[in-house]
N, C-alpha and C. Protein backbone atom coordinates (compact mmCIF):
# COMPACT_ATOMS: atom_id res chain seq x y z
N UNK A 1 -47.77 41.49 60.15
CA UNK A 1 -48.79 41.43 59.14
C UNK A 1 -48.12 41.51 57.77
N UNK A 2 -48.41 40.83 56.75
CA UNK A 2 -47.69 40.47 55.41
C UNK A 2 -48.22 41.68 54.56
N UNK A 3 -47.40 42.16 53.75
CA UNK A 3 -48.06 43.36 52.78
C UNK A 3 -48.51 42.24 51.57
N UNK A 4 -49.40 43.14 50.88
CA UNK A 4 -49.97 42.72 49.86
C UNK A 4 -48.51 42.60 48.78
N UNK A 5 -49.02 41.65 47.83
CA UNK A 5 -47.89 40.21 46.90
C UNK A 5 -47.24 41.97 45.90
N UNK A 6 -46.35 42.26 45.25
CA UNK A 6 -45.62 42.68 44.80
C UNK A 6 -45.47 41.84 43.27
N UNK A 7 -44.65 40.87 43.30
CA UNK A 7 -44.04 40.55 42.16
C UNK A 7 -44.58 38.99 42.11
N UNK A 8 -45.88 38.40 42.21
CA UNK A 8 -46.44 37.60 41.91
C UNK A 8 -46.09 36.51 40.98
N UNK A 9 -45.06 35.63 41.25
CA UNK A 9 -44.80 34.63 40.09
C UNK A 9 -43.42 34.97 39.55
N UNK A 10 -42.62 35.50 40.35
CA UNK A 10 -41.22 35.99 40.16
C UNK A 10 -40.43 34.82 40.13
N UNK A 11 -40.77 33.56 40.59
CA UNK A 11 -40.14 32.54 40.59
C UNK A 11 -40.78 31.03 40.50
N UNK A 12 -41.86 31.40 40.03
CA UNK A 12 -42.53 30.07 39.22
C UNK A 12 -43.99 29.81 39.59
N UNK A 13 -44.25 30.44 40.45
CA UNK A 13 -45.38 30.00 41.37
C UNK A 13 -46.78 30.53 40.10
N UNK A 14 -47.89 29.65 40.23
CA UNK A 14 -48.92 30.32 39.53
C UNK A 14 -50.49 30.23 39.94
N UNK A 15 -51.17 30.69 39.87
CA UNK A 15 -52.22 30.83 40.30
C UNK A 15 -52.80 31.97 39.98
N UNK A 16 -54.13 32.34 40.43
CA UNK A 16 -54.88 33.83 40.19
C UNK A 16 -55.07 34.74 41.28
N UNK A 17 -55.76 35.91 41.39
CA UNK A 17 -55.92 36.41 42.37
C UNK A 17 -57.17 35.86 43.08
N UNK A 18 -57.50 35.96 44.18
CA UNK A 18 -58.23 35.58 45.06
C UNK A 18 -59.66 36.01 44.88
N UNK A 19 -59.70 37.33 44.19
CA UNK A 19 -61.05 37.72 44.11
C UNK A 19 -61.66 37.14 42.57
N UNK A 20 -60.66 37.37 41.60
CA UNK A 20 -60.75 36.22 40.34
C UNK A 20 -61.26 35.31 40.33
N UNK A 21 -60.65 34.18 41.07
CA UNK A 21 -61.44 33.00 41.68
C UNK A 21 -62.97 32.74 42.43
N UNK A 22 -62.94 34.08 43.33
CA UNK A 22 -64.31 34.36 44.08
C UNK A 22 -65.34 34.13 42.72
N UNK A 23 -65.26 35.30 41.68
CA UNK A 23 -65.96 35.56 40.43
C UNK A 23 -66.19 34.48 39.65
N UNK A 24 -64.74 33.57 39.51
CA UNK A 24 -65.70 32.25 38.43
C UNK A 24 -66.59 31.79 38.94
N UNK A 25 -66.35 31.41 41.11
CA UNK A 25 -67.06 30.36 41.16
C UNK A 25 -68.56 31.19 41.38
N UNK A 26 -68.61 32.25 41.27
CA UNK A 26 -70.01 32.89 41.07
C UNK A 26 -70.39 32.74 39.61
N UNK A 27 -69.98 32.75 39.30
CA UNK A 27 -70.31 32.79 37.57
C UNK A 27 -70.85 31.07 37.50
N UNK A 28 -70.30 30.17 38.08
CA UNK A 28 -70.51 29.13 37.93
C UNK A 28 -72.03 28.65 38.51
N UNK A 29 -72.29 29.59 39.62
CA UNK A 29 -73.76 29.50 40.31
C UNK A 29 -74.27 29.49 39.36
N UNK A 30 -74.30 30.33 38.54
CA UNK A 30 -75.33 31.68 38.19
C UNK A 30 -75.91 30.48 36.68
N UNK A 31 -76.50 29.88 36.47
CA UNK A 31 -77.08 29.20 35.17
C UNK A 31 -77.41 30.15 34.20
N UNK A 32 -77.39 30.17 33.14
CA UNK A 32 -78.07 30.56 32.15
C UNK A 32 -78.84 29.81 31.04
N UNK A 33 -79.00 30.65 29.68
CA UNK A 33 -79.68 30.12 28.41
C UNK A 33 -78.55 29.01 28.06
N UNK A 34 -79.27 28.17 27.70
CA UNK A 34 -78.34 26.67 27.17
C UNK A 34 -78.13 26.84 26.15
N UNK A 35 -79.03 26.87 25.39
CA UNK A 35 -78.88 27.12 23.77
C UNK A 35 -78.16 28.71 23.11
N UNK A 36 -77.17 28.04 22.38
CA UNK A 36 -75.89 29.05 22.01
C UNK A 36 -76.82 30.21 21.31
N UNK A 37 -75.79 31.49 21.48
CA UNK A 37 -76.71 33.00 20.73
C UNK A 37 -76.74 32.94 19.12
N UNK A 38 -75.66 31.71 18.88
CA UNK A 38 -75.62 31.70 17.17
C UNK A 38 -76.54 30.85 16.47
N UNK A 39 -77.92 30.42 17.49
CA UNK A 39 -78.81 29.48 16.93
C UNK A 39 -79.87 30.29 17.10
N UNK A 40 -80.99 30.32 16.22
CA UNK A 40 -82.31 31.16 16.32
C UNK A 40 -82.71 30.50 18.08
N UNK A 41 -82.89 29.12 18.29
CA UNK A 41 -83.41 29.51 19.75
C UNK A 41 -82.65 30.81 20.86
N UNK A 42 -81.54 30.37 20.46
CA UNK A 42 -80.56 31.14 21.33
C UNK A 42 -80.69 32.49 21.50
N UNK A 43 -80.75 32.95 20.11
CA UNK A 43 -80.66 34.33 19.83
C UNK A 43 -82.30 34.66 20.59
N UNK A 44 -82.71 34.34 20.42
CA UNK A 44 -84.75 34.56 20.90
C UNK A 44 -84.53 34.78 21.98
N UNK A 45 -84.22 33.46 23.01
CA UNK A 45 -83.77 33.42 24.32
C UNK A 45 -83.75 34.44 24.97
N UNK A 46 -82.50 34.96 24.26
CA UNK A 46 -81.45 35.87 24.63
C UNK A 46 -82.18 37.19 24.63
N UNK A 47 -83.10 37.26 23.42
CA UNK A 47 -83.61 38.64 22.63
C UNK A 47 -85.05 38.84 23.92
N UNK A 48 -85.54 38.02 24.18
CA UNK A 48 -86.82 38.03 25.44
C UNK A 48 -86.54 38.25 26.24
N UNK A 49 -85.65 37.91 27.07
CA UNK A 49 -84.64 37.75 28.63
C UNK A 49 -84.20 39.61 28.65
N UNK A 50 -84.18 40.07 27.44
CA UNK A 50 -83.01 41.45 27.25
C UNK A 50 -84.32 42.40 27.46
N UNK A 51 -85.66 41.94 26.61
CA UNK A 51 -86.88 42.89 26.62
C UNK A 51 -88.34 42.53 26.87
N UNK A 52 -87.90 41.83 28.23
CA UNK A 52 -89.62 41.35 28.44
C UNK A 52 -90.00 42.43 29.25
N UNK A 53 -89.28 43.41 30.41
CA UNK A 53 -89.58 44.34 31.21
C UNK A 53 -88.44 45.56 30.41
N UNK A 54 -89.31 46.85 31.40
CA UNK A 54 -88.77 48.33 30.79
C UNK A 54 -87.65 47.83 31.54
N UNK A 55 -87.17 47.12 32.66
CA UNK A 55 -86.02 47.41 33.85
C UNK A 55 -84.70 46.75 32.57
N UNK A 56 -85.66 45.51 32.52
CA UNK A 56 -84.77 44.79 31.66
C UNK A 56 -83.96 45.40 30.45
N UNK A 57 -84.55 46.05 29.72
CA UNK A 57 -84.33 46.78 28.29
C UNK A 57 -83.43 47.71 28.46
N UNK A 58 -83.33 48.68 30.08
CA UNK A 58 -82.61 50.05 30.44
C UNK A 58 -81.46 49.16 31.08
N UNK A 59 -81.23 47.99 30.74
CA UNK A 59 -80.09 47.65 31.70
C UNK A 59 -79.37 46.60 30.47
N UNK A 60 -79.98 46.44 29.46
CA UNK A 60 -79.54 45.82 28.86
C UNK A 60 -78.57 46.81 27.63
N UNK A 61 -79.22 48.66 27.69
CA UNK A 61 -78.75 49.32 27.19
C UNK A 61 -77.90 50.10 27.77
N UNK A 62 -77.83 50.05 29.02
CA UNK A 62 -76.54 50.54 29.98
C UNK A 62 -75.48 49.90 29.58
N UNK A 63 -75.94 47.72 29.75
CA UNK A 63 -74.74 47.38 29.28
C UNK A 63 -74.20 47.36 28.02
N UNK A 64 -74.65 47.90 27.13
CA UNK A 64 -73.75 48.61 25.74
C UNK A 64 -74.89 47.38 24.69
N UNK A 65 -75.90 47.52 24.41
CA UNK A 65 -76.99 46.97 23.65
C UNK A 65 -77.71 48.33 23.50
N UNK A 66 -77.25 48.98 22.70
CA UNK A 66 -77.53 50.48 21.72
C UNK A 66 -78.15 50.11 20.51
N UNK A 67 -79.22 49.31 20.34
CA UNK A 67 -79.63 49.58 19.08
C UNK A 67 -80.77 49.77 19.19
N UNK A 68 -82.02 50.30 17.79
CA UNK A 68 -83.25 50.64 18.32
C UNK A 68 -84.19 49.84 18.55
N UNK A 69 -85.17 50.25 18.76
CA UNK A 69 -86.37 49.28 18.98
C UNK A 69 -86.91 48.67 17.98
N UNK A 70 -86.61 49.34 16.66
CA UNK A 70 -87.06 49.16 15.54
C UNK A 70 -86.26 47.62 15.14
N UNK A 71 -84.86 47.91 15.45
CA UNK A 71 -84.34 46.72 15.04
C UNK A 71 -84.24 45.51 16.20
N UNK A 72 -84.41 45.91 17.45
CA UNK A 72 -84.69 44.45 18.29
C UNK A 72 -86.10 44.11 17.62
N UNK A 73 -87.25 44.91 17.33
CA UNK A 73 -88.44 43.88 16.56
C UNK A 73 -87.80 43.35 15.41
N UNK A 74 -87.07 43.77 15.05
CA UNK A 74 -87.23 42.77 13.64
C UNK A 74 -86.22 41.42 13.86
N UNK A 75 -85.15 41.70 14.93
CA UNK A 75 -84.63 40.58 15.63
C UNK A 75 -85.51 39.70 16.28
N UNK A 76 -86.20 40.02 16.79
CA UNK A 76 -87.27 39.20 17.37
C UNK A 76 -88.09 38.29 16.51
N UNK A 77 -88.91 39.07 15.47
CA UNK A 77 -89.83 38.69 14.38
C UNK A 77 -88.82 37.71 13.61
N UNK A 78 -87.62 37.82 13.68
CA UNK A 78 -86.67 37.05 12.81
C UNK A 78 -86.33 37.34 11.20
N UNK A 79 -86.90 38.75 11.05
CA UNK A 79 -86.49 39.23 9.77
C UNK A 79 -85.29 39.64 9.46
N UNK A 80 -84.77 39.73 10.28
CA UNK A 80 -83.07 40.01 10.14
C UNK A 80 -82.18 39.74 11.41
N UNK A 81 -81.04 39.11 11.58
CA UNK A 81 -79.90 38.81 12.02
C UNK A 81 -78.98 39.78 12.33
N UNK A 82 -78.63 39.58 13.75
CA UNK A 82 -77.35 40.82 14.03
C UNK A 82 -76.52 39.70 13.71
N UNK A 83 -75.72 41.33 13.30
CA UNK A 83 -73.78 40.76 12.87
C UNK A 83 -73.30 39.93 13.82
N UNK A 84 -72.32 39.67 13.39
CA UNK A 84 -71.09 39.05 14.87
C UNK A 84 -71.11 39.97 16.03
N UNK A 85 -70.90 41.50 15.25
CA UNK A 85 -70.44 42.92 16.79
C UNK A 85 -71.69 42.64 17.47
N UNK A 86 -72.71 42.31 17.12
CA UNK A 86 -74.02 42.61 17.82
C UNK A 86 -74.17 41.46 18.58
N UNK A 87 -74.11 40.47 17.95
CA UNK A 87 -74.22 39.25 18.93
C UNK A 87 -73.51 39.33 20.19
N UNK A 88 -71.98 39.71 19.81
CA UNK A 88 -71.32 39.64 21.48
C UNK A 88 -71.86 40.84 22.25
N UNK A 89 -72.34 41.77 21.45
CA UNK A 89 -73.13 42.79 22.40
C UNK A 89 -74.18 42.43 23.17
N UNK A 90 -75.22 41.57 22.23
CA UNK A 90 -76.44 40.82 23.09
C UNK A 90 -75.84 39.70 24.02
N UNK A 91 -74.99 39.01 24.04
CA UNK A 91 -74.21 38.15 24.69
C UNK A 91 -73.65 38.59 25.95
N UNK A 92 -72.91 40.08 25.76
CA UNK A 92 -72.33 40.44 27.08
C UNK A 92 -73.39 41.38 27.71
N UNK A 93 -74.73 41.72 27.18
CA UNK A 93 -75.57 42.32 27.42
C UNK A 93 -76.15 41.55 28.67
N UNK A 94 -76.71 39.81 28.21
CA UNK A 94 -77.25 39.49 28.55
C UNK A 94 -76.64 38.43 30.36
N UNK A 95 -75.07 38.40 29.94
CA UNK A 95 -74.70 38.41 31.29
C UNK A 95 -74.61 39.39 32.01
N UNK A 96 -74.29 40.29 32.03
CA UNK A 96 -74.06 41.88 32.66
C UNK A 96 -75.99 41.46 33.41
N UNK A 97 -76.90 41.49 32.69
CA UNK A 97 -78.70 41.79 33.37
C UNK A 97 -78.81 40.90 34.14
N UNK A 98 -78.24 38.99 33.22
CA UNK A 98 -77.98 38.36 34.38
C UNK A 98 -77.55 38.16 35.60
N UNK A 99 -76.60 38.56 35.60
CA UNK A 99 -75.94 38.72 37.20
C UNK A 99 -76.50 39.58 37.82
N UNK A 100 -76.92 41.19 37.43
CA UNK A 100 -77.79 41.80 38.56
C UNK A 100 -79.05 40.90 38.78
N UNK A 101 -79.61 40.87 37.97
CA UNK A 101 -81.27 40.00 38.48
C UNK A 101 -80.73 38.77 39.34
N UNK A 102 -79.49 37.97 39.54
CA UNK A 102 -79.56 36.33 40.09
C UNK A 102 -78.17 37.56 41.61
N UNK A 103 -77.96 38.85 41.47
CA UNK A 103 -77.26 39.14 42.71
C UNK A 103 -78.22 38.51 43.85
N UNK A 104 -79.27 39.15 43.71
CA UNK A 104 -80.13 38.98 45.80
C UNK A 104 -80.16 37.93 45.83
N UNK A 105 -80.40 37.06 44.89
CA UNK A 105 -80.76 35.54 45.39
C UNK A 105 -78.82 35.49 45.73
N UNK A 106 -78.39 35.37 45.70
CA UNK A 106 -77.38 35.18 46.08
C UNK A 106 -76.43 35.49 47.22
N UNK A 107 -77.00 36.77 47.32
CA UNK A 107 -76.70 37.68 48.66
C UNK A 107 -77.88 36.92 49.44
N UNK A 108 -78.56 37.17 49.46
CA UNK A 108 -79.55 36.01 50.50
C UNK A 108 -79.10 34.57 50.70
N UNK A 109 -79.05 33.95 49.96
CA UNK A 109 -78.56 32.23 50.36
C UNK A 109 -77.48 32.44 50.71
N UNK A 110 -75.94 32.89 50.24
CA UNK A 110 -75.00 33.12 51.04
C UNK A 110 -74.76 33.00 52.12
N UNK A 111 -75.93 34.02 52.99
CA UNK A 111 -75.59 34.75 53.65
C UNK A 111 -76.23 34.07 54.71
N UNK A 112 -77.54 33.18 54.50
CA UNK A 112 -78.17 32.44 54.90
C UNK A 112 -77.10 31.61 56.34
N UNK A 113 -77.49 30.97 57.28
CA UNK A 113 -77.46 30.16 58.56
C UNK A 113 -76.18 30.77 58.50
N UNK A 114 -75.66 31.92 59.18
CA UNK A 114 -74.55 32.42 59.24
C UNK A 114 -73.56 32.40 58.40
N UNK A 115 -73.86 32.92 56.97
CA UNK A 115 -72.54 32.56 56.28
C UNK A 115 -72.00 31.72 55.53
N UNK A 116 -71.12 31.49 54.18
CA UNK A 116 -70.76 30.25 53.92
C UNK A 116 -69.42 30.07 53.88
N UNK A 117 -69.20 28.93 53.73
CA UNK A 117 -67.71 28.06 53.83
C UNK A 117 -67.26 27.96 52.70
N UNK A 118 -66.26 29.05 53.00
CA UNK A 118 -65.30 28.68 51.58
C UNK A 118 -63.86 28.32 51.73
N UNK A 119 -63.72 27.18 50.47
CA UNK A 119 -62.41 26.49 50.70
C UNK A 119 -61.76 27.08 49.56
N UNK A 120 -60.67 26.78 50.69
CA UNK A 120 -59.06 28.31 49.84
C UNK A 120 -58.18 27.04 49.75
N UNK A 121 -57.82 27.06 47.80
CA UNK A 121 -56.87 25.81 47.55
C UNK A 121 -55.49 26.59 46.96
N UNK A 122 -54.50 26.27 47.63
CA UNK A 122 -53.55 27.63 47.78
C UNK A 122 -52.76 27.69 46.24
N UNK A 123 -52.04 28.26 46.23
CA UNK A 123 -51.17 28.65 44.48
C UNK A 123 -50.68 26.97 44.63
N UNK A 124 -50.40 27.14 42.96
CA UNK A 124 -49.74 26.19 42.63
C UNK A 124 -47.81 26.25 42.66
N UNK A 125 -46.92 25.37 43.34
CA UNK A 125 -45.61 25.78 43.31
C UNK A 125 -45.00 24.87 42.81
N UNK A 126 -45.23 23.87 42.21
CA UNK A 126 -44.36 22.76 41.30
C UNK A 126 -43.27 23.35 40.09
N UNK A 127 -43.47 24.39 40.00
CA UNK A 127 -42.41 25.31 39.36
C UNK A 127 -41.83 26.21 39.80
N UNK A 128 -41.75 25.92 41.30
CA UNK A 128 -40.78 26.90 42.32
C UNK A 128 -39.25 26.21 42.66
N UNK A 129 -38.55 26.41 42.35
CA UNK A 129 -36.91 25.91 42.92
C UNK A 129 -37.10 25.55 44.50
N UNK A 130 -36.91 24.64 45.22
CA UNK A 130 -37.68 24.23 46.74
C UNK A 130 -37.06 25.40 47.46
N UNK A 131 -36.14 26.18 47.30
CA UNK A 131 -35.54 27.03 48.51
C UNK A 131 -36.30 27.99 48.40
N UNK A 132 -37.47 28.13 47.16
CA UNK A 132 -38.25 28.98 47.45
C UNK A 132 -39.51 29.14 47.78
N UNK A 133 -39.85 27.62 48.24
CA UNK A 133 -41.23 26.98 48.12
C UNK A 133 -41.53 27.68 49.51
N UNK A 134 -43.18 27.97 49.81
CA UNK A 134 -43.65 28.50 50.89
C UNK A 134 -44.05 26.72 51.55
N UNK A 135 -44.99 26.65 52.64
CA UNK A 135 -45.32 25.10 53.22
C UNK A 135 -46.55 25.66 53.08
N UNK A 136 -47.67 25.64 51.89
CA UNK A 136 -48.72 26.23 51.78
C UNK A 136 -50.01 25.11 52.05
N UNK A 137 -51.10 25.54 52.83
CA UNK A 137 -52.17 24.43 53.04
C UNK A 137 -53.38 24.70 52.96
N UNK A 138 -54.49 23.72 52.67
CA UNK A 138 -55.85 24.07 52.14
C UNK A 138 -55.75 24.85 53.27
N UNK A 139 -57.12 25.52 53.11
CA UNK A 139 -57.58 26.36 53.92
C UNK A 139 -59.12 26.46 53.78
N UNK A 140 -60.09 26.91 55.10
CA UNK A 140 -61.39 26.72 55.02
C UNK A 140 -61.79 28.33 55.60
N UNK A 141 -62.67 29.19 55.34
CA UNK A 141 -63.02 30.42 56.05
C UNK A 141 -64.53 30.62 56.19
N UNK A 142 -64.94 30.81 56.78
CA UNK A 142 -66.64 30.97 56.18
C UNK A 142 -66.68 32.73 56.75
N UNK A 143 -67.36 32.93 55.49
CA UNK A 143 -67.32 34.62 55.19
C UNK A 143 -69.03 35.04 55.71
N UNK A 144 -69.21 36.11 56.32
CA UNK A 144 -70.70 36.03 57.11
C UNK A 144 -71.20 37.12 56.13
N UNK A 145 -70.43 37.83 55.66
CA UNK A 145 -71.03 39.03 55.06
C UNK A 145 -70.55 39.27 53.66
N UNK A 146 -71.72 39.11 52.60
CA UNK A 146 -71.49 38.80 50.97
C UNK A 146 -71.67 40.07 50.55
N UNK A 147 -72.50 40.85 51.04
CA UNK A 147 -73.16 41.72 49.64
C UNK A 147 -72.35 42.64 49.44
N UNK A 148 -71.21 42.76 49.96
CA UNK A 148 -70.22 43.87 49.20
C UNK A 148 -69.35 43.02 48.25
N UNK A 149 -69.17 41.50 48.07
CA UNK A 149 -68.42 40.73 47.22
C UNK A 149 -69.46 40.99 46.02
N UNK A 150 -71.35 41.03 46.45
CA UNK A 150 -71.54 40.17 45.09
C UNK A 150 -71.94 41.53 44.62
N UNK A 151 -72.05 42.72 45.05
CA UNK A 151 -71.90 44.08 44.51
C UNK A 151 -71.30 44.06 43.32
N UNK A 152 -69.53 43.93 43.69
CA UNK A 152 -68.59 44.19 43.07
C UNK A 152 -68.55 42.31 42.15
N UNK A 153 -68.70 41.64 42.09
CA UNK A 153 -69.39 40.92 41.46
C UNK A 153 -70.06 41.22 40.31
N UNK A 154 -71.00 41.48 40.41
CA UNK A 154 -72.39 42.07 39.47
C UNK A 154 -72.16 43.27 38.74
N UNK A 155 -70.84 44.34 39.42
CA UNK A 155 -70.69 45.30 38.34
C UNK A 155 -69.63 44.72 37.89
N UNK A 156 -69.05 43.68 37.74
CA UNK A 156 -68.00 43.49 37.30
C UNK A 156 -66.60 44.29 37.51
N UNK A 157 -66.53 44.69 38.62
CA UNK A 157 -65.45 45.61 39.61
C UNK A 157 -63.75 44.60 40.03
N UNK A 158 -63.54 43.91 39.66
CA UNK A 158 -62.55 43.29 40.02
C UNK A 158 -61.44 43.49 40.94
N UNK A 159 -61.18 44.89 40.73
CA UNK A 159 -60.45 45.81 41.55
C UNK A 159 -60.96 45.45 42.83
N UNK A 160 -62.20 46.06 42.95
CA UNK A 160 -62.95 45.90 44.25
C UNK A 160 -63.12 44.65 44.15
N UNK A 161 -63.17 43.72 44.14
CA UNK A 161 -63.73 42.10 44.37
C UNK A 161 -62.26 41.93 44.88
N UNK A 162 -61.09 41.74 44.81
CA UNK A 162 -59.89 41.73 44.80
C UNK A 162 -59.12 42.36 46.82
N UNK A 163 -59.85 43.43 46.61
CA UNK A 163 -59.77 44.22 47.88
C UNK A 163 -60.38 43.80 48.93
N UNK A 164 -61.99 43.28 48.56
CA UNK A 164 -62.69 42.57 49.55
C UNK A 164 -62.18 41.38 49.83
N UNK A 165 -61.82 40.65 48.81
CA UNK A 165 -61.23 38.90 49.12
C UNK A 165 -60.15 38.94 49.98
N UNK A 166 -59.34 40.38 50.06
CA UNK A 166 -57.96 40.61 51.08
C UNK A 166 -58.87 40.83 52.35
N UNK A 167 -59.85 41.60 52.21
CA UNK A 167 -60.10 41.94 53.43
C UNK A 167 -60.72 40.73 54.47
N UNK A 168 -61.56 39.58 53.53
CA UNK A 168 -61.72 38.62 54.48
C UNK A 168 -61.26 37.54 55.09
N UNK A 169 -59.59 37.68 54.21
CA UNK A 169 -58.46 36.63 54.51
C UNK A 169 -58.10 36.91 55.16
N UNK A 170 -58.32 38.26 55.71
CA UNK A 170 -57.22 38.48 57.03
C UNK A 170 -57.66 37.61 58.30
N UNK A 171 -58.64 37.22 58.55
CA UNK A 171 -59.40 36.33 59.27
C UNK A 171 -58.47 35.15 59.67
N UNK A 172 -57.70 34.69 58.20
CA UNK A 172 -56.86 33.55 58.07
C UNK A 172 -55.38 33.91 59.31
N UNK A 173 -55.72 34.87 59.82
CA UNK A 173 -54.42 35.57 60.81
C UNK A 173 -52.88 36.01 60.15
N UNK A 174 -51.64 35.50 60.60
CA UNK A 174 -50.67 36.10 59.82
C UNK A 174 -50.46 35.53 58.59
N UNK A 175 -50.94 34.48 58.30
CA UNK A 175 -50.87 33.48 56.90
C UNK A 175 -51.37 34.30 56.09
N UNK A 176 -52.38 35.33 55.74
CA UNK A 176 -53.35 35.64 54.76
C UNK A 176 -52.87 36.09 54.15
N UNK A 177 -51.41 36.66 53.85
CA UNK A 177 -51.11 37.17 52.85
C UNK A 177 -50.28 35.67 51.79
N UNK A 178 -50.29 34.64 52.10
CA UNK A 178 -49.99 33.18 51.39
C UNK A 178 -51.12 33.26 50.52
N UNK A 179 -52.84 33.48 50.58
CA UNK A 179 -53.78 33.41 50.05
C UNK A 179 -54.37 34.31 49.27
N UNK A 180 -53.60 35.21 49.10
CA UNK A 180 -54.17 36.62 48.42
C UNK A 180 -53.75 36.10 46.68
N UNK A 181 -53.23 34.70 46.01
CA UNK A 181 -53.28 34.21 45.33
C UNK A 181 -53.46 32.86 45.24
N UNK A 182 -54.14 32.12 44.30
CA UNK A 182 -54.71 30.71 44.63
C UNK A 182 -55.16 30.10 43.34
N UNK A 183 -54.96 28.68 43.35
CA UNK A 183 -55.26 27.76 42.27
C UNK A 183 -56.83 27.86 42.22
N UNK A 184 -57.58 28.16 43.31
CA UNK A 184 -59.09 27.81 43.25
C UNK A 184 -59.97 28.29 44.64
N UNK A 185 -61.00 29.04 44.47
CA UNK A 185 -61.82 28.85 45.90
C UNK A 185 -62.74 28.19 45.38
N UNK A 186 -63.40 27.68 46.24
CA UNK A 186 -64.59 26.80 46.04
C UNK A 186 -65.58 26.83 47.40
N UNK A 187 -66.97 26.75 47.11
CA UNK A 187 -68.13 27.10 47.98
C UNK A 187 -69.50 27.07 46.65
N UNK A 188 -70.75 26.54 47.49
CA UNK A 188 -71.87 26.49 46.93
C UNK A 188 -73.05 27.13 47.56
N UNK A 189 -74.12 27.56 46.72
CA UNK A 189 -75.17 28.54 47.38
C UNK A 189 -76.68 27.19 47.16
């Protein structure tokens, strides 16, 4: 059994970690507001989505959107404009609520007709000296059980997203430690 990677790219190889990859292509599900936060639609969007429910508002102030009520009305009403700091606050506010509210749908379809198929596109080595090249090949896994990925997902846990992506490569048998870094996974919900 291969121990987990050590010195990652010690000799040219590049790619990300495995659970990294898991995360964009969730991020990539996940749609949001089209219209940018630096345009009054945007900012509105953004400002409704953050306080149409109490759930919404206590989660939008967990994720670090500390200001009062006094001043989301007047953001709203459009009498005054948050700064730049505030915008990326309402910005990372409003992905942080996003991803919990679009987790179940996700953990559900996933998870849906046993599971989905995900394709493992291995590191990149065109900048490896060949005596050090591995013989690395796509790879396909279908994972049956999500909701501890999109957990750590949704809190933004990487650590843990990272740990789980090892844990379901092992599946891949003695190879899985070749995949614990990768140019790309890819899979759709």
């Amino acid at each position: 059994m291969p121990d987990r990677t050590k010195d990652f790219g010690k000799h040219g190889a590049s790619g990300i970690e495995g659970g990294e990859a898991v995360a964009r292509q969730l991020d990539r599900l996940v749609d949001g507001i089209a219209s940018p936060i630096t345009t009054r639609r945007g900012l509105q969007a953004h400002l409704r989505y953050l306080t149409r429910t109490p759930r919404a508002k206590a989660a939008a102030r967990a994720a670090g959107l500390t200001v009062t009520d006094r001043t989301l009305k007047a953001w709203l009403a459009g009498e005054r404009t948050p700064n730049k700091r505030n915008l990326e606050r309402i910005e990372q506010a409003y992905w942080t609520v996003r991803r919990q509210n679009v987790a179940r749908y996700l953990h559900r379809r996933l998870e849906s007709r046993g599971g989905t198929r995900v394709e493992i596109h291995p590191l990149n080595q065109s900048h490896v000296d060949r005596r050090y090249q591995r013989i690395l090949e796509f790879r396909t896994l279908n994972i049956r059980q999500w909701k501890h990925i999109i957990t750590a997902w949704a809190a933004g846990d990487r650590r843990a997203l990272q740990d789980l992506w090892c844990d379901e490569i092992t599946a891949l048998g003695s190879q899985w430690g070749q995949y614990e870094y990768v140019t790309t996974v890819g899979f759709a919900a």
